[in-house]
N, C-alpha and C. Protein backbone atom coordinates (compact mmCIF):
# COMPACT_ATOMS: atom_id res chain seq x y z
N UNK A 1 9.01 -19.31 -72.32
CA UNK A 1 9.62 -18.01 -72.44
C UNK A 1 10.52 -18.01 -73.67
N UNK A 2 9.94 -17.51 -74.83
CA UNK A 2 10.96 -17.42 -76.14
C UNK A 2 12.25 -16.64 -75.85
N UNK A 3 12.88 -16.76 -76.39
CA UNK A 3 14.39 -15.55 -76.36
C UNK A 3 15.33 -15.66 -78.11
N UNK A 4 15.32 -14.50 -78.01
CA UNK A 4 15.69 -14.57 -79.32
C UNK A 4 16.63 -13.51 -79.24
N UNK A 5 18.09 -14.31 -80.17
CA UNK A 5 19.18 -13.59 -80.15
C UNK A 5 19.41 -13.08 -81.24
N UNK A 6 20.04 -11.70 -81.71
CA UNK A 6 20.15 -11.05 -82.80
C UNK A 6 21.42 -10.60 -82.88
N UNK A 7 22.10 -10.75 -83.84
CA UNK A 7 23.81 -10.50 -83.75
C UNK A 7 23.31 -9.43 -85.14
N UNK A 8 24.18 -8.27 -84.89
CA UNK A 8 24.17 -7.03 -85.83
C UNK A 8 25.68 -6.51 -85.75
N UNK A 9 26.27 -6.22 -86.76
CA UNK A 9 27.30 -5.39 -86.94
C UNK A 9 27.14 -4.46 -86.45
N UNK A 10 27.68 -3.74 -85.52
CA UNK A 10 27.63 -2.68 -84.53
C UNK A 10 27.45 -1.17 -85.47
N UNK A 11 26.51 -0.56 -84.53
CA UNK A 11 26.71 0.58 -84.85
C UNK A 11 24.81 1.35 -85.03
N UNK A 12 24.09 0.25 -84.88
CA UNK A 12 22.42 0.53 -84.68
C UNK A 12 22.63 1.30 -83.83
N UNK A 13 21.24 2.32 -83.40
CA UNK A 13 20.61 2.95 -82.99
C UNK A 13 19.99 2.69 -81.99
N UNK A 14 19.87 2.55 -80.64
CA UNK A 14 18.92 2.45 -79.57
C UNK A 14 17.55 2.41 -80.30
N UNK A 15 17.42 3.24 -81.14
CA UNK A 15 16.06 3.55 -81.68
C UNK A 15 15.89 2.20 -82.35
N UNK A 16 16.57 2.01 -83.49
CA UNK A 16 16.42 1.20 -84.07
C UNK A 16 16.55 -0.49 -83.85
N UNK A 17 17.00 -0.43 -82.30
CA UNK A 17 16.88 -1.93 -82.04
C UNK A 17 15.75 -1.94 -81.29
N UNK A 18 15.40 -0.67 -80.78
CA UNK A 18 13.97 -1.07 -79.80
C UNK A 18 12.93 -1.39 -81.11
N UNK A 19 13.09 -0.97 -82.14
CA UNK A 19 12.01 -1.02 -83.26
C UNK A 19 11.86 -2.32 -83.80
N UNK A 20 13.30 -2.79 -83.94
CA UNK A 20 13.69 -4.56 -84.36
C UNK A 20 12.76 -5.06 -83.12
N UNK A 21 13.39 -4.89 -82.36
CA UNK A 21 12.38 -6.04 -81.03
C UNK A 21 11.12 -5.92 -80.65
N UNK A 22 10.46 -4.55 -81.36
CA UNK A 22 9.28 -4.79 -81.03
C UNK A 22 8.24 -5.40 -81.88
N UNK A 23 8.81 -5.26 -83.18
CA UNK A 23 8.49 -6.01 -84.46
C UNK A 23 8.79 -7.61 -83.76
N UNK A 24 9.88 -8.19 -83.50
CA UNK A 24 9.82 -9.79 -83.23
C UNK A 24 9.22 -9.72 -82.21
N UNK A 25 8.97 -9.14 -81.01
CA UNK A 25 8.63 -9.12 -80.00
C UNK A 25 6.43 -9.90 -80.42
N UNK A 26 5.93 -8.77 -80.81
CA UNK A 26 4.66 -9.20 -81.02
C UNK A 26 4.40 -10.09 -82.68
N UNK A 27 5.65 -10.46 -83.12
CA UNK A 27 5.29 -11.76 -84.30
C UNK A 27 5.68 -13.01 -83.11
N UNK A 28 6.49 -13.15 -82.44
CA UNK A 28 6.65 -13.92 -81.30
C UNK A 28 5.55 -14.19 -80.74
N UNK A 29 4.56 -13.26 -79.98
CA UNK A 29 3.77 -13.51 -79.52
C UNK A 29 2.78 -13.62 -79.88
N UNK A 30 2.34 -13.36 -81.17
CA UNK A 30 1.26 -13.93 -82.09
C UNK A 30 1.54 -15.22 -82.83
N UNK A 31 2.36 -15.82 -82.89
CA UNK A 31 2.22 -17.26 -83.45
C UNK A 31 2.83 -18.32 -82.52
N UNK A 32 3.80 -17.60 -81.18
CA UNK A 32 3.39 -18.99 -80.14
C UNK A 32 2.55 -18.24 -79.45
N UNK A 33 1.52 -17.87 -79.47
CA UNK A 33 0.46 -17.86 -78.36
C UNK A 33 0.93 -17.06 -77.01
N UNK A 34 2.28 -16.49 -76.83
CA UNK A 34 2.47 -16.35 -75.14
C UNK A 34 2.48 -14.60 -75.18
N UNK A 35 2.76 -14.46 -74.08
CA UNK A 35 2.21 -12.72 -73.41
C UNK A 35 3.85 -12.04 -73.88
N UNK A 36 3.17 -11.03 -74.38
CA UNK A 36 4.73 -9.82 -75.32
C UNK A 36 5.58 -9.83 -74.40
N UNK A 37 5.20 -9.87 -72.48
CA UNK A 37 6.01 -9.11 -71.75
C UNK A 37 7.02 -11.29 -70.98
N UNK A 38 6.60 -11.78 -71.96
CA UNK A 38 7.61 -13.28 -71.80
C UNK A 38 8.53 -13.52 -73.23
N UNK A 39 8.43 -12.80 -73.63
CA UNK A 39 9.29 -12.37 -74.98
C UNK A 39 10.70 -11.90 -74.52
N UNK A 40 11.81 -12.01 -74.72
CA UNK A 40 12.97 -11.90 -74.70
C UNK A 40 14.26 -11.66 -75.81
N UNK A 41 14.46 -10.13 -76.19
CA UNK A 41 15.40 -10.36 -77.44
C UNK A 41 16.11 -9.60 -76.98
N UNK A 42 17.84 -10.15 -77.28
CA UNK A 42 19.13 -9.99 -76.77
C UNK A 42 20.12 -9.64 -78.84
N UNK A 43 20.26 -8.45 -78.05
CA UNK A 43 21.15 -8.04 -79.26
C UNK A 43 22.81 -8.26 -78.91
N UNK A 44 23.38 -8.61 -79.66
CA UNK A 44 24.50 -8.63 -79.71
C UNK A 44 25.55 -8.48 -80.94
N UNK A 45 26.39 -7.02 -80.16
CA UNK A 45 26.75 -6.18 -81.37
C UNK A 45 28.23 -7.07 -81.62
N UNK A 46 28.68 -6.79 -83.25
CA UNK A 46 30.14 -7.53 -83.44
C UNK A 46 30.53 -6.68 -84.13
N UNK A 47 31.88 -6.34 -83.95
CA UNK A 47 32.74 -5.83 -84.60
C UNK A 47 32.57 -6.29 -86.38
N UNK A 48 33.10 -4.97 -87.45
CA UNK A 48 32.69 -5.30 -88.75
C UNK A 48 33.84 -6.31 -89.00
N UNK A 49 34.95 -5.94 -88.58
CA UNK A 49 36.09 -7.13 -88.65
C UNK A 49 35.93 -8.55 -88.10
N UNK A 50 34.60 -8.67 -87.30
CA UNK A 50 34.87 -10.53 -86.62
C UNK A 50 33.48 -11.07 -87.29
N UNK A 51 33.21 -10.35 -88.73
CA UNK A 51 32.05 -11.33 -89.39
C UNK A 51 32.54 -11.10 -90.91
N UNK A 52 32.09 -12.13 -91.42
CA UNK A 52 32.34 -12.32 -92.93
C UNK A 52 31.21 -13.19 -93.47
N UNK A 53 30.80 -13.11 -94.94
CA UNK A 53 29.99 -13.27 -95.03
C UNK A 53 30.43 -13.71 -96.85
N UNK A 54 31.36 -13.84 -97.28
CA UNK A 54 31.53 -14.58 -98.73
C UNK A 54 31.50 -12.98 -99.41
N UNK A 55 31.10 -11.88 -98.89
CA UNK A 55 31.13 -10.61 -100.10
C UNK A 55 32.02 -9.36 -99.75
């Protein structure tokens, strides 16, 4: 059972994370071999203040 976690600066779209996961969702399941519906992706939103990034 893959699971894959995605940390995003808050503020996506319902729309737009179902679109993210369905994109990893079936590259997941086309290169390990397992069924879309054993796929697992967990978003997790962060505040713009608790990430930095050098820019």
């Amino acid at each position: 059972m893959p699971v894959v976690n995605i940390q995003l600066i808050e503020g996506r779209s319902q729309e737009v994370k179902a679109a993210i996961a369905k994109e990893i969702t079936e590259s997941i399941s086309k290169h390990a071999k397992t069924p879309k519906d054993h796929v697992h992706v967990i978003f997790n939103d962060m505040k713009k203040g608790d990430y930095y990034n050098n820019n």
